[in-house]
PDB file of N, CA and C in Angstrom:
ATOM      1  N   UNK A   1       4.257  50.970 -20.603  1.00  0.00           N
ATOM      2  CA  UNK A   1       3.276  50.037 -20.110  1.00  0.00           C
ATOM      3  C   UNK A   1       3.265  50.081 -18.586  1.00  0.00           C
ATOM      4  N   UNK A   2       2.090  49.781 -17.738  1.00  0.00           N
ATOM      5  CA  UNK A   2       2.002  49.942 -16.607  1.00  0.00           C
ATOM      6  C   UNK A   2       1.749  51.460 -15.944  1.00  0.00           C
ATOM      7  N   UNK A   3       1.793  52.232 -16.636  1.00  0.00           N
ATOM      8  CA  UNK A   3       1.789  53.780 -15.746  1.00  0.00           C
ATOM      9  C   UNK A   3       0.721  54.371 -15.665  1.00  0.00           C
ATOM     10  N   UNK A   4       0.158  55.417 -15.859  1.00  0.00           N
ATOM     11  CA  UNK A   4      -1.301  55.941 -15.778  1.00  0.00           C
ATOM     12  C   UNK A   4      -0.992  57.482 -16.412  1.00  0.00           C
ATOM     13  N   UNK A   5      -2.836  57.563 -17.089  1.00  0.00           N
ATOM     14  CA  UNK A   5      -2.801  58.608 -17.921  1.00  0.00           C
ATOM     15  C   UNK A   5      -2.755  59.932 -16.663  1.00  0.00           C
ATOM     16  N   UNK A   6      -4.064  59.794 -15.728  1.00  0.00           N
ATOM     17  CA  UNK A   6      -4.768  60.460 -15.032  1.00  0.00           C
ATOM     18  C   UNK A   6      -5.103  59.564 -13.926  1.00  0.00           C
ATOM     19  N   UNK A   7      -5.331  60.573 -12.777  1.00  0.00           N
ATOM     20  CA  UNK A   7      -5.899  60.086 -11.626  1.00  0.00           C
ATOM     21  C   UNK A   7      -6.499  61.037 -11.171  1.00  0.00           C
ATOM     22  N   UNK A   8      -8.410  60.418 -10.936  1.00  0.00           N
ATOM     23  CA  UNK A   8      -9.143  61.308 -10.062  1.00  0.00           C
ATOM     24  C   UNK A   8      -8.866  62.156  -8.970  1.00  0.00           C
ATOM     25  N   UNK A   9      -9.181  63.407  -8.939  1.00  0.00           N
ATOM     26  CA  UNK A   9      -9.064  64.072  -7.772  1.00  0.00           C
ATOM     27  C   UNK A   9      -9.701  63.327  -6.777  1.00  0.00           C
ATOM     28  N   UNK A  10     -10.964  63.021  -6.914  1.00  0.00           N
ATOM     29  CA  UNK A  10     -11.608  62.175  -5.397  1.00  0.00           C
ATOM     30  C   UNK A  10     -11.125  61.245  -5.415  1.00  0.00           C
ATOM     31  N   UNK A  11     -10.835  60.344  -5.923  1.00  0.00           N
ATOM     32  CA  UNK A  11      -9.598  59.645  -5.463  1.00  0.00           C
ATOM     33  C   UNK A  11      -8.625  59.464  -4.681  1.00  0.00           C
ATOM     34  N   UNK A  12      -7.591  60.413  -5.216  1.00  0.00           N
ATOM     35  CA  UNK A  12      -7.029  60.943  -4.235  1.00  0.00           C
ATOM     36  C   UNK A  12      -6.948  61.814  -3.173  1.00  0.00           C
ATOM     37  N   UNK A  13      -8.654  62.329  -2.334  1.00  0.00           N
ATOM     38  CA  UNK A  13      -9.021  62.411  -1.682  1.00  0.00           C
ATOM     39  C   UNK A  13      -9.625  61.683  -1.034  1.00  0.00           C
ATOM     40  N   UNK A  14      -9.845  60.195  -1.093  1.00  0.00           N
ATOM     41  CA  UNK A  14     -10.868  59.328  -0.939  1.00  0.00           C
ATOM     42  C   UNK A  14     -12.176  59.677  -0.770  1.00  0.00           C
ATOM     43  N   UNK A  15     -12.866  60.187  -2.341  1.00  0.00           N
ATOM     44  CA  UNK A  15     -13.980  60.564  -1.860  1.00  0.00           C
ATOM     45  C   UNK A  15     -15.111  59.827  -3.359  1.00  0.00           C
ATOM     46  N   UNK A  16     -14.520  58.891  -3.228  1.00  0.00           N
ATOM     47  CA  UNK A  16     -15.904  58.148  -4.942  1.00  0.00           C
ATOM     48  C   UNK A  16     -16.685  57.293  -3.689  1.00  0.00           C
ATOM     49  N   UNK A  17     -17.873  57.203  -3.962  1.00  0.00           N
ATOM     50  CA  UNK A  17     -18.458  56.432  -3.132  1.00  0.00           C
ATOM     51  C   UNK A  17     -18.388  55.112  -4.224  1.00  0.00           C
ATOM     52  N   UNK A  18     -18.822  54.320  -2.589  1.00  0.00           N
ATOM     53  CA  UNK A  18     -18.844  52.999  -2.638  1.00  0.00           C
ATOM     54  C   UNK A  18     -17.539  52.418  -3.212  1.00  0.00           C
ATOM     55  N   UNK A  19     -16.707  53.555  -3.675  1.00  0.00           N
ATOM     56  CA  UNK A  19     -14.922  52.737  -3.998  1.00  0.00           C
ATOM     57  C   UNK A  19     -13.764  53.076  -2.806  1.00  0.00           C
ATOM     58  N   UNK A  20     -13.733  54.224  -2.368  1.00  0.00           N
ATOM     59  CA  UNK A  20     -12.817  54.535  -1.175  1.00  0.00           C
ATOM     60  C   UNK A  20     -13.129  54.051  -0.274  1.00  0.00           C
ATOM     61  N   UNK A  21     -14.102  53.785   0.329  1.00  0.00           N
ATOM     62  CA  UNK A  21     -14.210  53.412   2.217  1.00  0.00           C
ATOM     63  C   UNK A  21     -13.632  51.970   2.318  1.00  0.00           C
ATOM     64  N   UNK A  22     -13.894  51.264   1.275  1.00  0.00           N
ATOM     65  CA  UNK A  22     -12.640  49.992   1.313  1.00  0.00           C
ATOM     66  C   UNK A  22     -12.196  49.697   0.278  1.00  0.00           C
ATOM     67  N   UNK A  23     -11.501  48.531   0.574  1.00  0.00           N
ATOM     68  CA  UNK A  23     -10.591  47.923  -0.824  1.00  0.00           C
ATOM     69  C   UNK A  23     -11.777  47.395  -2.200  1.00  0.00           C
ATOM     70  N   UNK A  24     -11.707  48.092  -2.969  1.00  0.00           N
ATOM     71  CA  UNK A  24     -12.836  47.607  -3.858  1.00  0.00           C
ATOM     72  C   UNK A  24     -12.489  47.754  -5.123  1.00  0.00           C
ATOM     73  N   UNK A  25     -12.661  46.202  -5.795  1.00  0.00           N
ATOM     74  CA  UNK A  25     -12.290  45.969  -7.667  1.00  0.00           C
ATOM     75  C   UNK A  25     -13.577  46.135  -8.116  1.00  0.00           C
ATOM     76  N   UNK A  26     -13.300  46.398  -9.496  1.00  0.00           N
ATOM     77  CA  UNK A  26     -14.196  46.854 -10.009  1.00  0.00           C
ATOM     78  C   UNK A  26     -14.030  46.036 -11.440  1.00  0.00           C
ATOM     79  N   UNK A  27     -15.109  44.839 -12.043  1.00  0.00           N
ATOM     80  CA  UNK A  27     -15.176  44.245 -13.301  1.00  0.00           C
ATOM     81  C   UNK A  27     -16.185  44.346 -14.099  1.00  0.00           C
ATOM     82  N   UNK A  28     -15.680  44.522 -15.297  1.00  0.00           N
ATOM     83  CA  UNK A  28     -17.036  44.856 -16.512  1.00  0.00           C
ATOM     84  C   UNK A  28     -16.332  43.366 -17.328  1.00  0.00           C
ATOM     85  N   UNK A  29     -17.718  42.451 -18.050  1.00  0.00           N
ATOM     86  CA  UNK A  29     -17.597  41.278 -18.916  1.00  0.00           C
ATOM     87  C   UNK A  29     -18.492  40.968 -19.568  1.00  0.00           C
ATOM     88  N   UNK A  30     -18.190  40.687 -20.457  1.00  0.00           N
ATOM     89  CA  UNK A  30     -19.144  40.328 -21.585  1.00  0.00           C
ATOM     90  C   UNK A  30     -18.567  38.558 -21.945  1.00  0.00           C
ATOM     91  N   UNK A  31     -19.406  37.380 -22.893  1.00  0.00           N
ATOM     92  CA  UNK A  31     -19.478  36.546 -23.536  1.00  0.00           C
ATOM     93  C   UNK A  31     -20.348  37.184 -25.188  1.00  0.00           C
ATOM     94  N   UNK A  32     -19.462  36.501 -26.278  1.00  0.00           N
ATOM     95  CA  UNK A  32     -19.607  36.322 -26.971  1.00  0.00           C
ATOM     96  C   UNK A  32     -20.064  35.002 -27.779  1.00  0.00           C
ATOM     97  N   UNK A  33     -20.937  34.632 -28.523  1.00  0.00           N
ATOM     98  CA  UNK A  33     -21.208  33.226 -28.627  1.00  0.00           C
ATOM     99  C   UNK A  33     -21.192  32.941 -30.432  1.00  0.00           C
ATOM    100  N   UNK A  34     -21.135  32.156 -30.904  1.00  0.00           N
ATOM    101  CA  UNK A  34     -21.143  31.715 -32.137  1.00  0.00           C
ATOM    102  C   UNK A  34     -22.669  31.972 -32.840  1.00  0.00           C
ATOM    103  N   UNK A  35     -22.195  32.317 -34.248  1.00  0.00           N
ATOM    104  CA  UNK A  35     -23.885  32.445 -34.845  1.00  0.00           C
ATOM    105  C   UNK A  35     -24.664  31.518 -34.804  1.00  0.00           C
ATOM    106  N   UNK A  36     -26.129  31.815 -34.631  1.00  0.00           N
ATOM    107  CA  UNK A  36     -26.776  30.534 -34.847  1.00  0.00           C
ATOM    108  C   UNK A  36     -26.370  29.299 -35.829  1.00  0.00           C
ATOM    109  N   UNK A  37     -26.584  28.437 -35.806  1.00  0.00           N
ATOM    110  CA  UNK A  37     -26.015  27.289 -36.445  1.00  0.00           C
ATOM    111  C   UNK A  37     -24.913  26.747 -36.056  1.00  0.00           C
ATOM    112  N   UNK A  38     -24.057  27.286 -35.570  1.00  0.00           N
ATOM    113  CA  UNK A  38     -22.467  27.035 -35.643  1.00  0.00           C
ATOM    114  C   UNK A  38     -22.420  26.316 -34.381  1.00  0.00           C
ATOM    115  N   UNK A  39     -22.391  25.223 -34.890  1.00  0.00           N
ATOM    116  CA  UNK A  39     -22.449  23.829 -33.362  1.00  0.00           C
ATOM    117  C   UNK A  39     -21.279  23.801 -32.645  1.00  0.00           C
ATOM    118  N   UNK A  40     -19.651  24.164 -32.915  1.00  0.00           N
ATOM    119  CA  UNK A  40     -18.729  23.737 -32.797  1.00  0.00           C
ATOM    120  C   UNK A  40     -17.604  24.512 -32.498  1.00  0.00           C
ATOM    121  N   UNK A  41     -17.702  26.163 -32.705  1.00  0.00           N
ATOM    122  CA  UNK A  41     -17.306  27.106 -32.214  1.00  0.00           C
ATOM    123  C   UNK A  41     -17.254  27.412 -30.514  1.00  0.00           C
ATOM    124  N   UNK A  42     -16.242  28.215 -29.910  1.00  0.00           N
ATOM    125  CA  UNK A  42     -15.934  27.904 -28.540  1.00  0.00           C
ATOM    126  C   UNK A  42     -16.632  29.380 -28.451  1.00  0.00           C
ATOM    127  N   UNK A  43     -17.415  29.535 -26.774  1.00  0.00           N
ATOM    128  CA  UNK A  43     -17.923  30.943 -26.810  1.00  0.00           C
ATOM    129  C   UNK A  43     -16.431  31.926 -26.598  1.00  0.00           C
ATOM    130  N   UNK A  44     -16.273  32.873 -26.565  1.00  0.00           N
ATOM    131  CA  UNK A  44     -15.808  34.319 -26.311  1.00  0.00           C
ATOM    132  C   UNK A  44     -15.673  34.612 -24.855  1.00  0.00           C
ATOM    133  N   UNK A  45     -15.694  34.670 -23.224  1.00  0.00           N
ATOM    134  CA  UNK A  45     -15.336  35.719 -22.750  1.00  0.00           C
ATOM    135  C   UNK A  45     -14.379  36.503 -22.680  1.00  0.00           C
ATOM    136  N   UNK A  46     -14.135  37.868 -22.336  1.00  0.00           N
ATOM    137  CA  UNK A  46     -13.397  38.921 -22.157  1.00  0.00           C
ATOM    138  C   UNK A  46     -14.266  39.620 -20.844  1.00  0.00           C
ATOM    139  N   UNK A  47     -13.302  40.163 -19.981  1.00  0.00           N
ATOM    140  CA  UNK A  47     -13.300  40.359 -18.534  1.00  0.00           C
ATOM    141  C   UNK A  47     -11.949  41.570 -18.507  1.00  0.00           C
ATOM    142  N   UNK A  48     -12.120  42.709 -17.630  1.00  0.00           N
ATOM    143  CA  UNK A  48     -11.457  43.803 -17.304  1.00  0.00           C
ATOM    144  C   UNK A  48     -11.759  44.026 -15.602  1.00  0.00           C
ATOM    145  N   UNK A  49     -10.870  44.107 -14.774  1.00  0.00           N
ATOM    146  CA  UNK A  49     -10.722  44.711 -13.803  1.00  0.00           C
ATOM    147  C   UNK A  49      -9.776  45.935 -13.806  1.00  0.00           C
ATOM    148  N   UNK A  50     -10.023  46.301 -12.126  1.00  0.00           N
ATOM    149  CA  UNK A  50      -9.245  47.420 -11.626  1.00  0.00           C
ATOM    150  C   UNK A  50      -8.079  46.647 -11.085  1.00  0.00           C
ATOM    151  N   UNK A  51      -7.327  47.236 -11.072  1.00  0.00           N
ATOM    152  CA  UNK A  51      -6.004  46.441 -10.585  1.00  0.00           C
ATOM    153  C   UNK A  51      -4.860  47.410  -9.117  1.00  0.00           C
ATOM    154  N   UNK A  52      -5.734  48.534  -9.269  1.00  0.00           N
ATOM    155  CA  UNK A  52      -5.217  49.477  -7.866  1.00  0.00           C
ATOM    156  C   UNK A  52      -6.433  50.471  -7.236  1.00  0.00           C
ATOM    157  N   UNK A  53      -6.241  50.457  -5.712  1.00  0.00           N
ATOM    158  CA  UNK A  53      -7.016  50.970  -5.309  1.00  0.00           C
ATOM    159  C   UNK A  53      -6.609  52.114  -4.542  1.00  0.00           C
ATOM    160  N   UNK A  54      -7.252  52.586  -4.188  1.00  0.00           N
ATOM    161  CA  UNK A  54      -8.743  53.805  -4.398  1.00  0.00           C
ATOM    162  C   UNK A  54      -8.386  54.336  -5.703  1.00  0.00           C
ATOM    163  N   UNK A  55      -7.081  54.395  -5.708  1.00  0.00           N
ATOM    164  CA  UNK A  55      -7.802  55.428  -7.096  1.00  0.00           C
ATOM    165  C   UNK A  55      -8.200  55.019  -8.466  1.00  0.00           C
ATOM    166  N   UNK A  56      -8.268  53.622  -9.454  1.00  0.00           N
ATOM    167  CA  UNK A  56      -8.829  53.153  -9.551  1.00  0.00           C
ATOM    168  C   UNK A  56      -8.829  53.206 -11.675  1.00  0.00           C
ATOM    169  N   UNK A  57      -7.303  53.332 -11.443  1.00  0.00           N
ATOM    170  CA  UNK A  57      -7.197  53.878 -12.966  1.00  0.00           C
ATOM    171  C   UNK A  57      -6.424  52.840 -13.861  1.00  0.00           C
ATOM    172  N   UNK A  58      -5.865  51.558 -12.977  1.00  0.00           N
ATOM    173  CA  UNK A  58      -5.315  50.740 -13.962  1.00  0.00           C
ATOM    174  C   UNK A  58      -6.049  49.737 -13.777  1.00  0.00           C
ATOM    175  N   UNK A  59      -5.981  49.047 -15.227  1.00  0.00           N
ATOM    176  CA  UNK A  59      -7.150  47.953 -15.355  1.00  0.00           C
ATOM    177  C   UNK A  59      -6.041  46.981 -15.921  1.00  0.00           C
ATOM    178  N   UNK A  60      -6.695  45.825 -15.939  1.00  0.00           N
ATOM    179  CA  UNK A  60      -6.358  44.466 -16.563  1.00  0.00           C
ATOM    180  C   UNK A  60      -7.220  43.856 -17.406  1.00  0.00           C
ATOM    181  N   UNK A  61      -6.834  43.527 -18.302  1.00  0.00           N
ATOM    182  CA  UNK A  61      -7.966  42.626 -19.390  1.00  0.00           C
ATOM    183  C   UNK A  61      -7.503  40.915 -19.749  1.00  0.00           C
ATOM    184  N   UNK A  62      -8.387  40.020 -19.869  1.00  0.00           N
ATOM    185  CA  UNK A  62      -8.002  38.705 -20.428  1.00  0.00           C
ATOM    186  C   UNK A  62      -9.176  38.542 -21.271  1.00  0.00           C
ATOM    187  N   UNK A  63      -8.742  37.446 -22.110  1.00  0.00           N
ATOM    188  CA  UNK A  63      -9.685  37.208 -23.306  1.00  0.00           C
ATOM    189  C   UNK A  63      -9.700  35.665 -23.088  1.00  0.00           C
ATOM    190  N   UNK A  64     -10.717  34.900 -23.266  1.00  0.00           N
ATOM    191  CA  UNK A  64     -10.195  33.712 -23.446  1.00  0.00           C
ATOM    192  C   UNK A  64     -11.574  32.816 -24.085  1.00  0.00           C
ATOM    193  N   UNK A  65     -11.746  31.923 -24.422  1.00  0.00           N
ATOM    194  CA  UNK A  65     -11.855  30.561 -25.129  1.00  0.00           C
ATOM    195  C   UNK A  65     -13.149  29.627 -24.273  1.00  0.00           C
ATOM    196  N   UNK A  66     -13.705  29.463 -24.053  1.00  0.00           N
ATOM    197  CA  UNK A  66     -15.027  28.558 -22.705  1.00  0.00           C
ATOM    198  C   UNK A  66     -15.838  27.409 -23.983  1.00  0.00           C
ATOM    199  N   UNK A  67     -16.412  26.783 -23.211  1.00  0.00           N
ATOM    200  CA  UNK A  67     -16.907  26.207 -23.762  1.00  0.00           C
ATOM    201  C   UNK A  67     -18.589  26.658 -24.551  1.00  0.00           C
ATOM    202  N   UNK A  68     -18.768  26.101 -25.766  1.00  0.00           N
ATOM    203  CA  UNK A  68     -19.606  26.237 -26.673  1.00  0.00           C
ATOM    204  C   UNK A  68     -21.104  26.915 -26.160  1.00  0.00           C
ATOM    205  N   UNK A  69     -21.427  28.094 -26.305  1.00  0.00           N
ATOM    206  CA  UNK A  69     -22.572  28.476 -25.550  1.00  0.00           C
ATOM    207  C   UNK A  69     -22.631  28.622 -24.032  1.00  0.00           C
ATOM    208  N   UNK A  70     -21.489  28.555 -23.850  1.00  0.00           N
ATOM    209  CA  UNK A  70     -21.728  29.050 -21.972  1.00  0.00           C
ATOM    210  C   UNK A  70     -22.020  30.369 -21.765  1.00  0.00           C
ATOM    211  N   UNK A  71     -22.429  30.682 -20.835  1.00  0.00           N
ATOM    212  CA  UNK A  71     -22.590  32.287 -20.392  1.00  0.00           C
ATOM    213  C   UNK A  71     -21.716  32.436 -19.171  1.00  0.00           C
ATOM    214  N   UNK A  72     -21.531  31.478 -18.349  1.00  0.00           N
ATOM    215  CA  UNK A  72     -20.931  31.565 -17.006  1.00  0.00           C
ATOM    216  C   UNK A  72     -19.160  31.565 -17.224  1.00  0.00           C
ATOM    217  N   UNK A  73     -18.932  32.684 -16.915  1.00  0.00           N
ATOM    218  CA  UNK A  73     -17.403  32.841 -17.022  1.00  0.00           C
ATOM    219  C   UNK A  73     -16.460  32.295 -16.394  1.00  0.00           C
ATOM    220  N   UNK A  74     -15.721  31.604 -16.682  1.00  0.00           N
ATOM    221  CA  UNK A  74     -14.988  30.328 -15.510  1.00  0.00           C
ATOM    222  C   UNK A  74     -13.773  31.148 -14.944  1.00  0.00           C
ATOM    223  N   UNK A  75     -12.359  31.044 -14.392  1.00  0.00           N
ATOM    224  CA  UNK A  75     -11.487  31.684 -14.058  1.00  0.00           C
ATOM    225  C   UNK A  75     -11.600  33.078 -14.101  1.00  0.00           C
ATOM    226  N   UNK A  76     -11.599  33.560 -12.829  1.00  0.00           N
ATOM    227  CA  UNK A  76     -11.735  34.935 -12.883  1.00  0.00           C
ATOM    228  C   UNK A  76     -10.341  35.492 -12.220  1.00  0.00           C
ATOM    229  N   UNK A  77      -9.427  35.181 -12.713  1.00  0.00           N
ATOM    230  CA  UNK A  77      -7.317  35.421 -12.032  1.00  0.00           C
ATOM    231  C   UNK A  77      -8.229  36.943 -11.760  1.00  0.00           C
ATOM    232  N   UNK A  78      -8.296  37.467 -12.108  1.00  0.00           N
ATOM    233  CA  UNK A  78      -8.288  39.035 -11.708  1.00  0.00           C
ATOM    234  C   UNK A  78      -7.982  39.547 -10.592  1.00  0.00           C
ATOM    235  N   UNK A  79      -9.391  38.725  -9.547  1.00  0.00           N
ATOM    236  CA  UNK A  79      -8.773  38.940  -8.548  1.00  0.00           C
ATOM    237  C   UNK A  79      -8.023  38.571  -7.433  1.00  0.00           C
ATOM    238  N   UNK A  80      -7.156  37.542  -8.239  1.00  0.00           N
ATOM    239  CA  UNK A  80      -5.302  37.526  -7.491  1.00  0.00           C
ATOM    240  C   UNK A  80      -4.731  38.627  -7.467  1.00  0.00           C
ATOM    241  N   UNK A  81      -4.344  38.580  -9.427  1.00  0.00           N
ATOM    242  CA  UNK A  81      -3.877  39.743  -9.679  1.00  0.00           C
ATOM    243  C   UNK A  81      -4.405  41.331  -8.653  1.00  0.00           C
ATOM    244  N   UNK A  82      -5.362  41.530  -8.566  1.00  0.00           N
ATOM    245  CA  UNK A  82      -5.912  42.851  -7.543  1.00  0.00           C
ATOM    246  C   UNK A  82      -5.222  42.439  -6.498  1.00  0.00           C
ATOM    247  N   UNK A  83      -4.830  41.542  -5.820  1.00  0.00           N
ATOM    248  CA  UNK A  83      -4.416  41.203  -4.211  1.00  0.00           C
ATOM    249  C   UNK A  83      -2.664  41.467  -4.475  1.00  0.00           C
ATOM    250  N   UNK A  84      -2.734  41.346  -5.882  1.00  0.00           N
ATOM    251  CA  UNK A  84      -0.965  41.149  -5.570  1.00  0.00           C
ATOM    252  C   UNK A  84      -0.299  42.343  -5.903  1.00  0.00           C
ATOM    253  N   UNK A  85      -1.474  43.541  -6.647  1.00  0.00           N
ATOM    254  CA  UNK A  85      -1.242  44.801  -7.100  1.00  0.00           C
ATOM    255  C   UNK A  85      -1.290  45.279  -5.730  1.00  0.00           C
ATOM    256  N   UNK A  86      -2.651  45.369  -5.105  1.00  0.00           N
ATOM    257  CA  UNK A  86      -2.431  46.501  -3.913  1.00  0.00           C
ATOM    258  C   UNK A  86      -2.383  46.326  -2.839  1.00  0.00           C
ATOM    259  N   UNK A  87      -1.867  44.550  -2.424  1.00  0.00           N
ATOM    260  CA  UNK A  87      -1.511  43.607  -0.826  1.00  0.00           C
ATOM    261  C   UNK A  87      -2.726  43.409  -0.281  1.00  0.00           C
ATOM    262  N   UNK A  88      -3.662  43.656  -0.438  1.00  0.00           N
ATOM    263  CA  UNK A  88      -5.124  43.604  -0.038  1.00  0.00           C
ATOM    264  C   UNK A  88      -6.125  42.171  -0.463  1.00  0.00           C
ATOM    265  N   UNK A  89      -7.116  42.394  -0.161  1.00  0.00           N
ATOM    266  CA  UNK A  89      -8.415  41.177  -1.021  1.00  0.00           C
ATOM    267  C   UNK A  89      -8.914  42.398  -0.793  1.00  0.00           C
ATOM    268  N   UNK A  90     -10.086  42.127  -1.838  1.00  0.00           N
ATOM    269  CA  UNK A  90     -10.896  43.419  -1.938  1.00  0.00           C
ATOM    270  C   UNK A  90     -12.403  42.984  -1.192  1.00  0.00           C
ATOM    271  N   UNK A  91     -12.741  44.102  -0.409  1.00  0.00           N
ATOM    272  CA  UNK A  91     -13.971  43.565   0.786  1.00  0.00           C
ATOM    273  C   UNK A  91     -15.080  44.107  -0.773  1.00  0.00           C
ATOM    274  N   UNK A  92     -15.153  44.939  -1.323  1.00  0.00           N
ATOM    275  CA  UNK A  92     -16.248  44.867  -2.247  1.00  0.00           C
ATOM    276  C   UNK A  92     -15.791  44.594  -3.759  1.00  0.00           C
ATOM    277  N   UNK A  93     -16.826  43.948  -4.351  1.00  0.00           N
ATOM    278  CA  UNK A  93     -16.842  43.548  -5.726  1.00  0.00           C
ATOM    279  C   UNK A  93     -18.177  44.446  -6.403  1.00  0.00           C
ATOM    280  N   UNK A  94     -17.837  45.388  -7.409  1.00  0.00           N
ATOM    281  CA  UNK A  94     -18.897  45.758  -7.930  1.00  0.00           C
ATOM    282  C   UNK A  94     -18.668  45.252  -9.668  1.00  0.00           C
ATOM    283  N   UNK A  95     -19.663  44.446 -10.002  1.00  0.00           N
ATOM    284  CA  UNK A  95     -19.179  43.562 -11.320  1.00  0.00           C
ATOM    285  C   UNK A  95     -20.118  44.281 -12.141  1.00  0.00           C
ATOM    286  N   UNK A  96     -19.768  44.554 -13.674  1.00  0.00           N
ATOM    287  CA  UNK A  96     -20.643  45.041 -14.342  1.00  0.00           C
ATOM    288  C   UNK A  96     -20.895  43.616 -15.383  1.00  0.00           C
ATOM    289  N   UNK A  97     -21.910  43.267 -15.970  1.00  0.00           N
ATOM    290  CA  UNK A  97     -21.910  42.326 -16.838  1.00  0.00           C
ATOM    291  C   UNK A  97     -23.170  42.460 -17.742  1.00  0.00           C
ATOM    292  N   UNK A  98     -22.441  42.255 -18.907  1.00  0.00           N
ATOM    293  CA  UNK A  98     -22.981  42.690 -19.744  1.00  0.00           C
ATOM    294  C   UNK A  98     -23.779  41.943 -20.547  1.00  0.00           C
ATOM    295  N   UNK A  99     -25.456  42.102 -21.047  1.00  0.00           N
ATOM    296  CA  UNK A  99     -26.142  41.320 -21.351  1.00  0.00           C
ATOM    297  C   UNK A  99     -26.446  39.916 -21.008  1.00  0.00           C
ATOM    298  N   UNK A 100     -26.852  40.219 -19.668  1.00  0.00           N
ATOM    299  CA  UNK A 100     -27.285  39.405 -18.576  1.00  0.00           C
ATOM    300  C   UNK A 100     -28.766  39.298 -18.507  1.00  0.00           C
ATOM    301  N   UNK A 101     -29.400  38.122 -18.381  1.00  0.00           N
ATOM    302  CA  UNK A 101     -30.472  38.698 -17.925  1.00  0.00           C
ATOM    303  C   UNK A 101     -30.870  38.567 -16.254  1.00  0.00           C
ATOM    304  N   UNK A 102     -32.112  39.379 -15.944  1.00  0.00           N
ATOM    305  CA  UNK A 102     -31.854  38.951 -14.299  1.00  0.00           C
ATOM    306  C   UNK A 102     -32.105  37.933 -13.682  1.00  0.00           C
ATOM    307  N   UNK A 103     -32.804  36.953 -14.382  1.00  0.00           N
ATOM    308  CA  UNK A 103     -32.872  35.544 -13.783  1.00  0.00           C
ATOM    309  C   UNK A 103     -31.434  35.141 -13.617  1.00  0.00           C
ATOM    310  N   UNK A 104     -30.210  34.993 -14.864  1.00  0.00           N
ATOM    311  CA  UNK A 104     -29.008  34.813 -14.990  1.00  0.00           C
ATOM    312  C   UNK A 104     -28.234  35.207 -13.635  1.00  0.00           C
ATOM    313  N   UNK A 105     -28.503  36.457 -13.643  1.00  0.00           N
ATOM    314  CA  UNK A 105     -27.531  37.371 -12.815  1.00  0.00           C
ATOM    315  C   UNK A 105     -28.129  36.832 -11.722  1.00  0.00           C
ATOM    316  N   UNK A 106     -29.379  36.515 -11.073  1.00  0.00           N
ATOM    317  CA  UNK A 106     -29.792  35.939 -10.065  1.00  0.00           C
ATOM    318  C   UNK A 106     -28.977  34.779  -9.380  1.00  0.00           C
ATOM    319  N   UNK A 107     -29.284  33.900 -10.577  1.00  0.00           N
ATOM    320  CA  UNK A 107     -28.723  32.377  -9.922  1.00  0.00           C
ATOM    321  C   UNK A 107     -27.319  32.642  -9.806  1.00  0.00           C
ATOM    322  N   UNK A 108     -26.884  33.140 -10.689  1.00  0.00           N
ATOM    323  CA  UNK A 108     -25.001  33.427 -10.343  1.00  0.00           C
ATOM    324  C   UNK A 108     -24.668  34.046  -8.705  1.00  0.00           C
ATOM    325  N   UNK A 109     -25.554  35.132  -8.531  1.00  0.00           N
ATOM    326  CA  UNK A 109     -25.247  35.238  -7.221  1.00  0.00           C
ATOM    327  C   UNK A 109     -26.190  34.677  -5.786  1.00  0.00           C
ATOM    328  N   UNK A 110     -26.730  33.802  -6.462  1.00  0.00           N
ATOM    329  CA  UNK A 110     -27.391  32.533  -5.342  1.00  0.00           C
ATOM    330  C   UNK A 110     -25.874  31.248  -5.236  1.00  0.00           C
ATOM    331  N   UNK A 111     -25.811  31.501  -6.787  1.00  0.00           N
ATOM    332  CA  UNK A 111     -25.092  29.830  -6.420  1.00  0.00           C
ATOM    333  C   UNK A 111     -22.907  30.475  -6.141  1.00  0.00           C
ATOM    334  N   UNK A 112     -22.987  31.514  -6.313  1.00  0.00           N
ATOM    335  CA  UNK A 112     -21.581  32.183  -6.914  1.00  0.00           C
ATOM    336  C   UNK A 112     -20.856  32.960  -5.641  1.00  0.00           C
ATOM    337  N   UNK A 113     -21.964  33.902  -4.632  1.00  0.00           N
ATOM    338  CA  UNK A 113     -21.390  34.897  -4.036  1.00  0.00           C
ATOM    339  C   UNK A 113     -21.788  34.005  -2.268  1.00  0.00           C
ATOM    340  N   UNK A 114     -20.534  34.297  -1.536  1.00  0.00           N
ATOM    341  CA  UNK A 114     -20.395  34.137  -0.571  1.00  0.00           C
ATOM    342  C   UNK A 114     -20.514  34.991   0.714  1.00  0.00           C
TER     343      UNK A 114
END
């Protein structure tokens, strides 16, 4: 546990764009929600980051529990965890999220990104 299969050659050249020129995590997430009907069921997220940089091969996953029909993912530890893996904060965030729509993805980063 903890080690790595492979590591990119550009990588370890610093050469992936938009991931080498700085410290940059990288998250893919999805929500899951209860079938129609089901009033009382808690939604689903699951969330994966990168957890070392540049080269960009160990990830972290959490699963957890939100409330009933949310879409907005609450606690995002990840990126502690990223600060405490590679001593850094990461100057870019490239988030993947999954089945979003763009109004969604809009207001999240009106009301979310600093």
């Amino acid at each position: 546990m903890g080690g790595r299969n492979t590591v990119l050659m550009d990588a370890i050249s610093w050469r992936i764009p938009l991931v080498s020129d700085i410290p940059t995590i990288i998250f893919g997430a999805d929500v899951t929600h209860p079938e129609n009907g089901e009033d009382s069921s808690p939604s689903i997220a699951a969330v994966v980051a990168s957890q070392d940089w540049p080269e960009i091969t160990k990830y972290a996953g959490l699963v957890s529990a939100q409330a009933h029909r949310q879409e907005l993912i609450q606690d995002l530890e990840l990126l502690i965890s990223f600060r405490k893996a590679t001593g850094q904060k990461p100057l870019r965030i490239i988030f993947y999220r999954f089945n979003a729509s763009l109004g969604f993805i809009r207001m999240l980063v009106s009301e979310n990104v600093i």
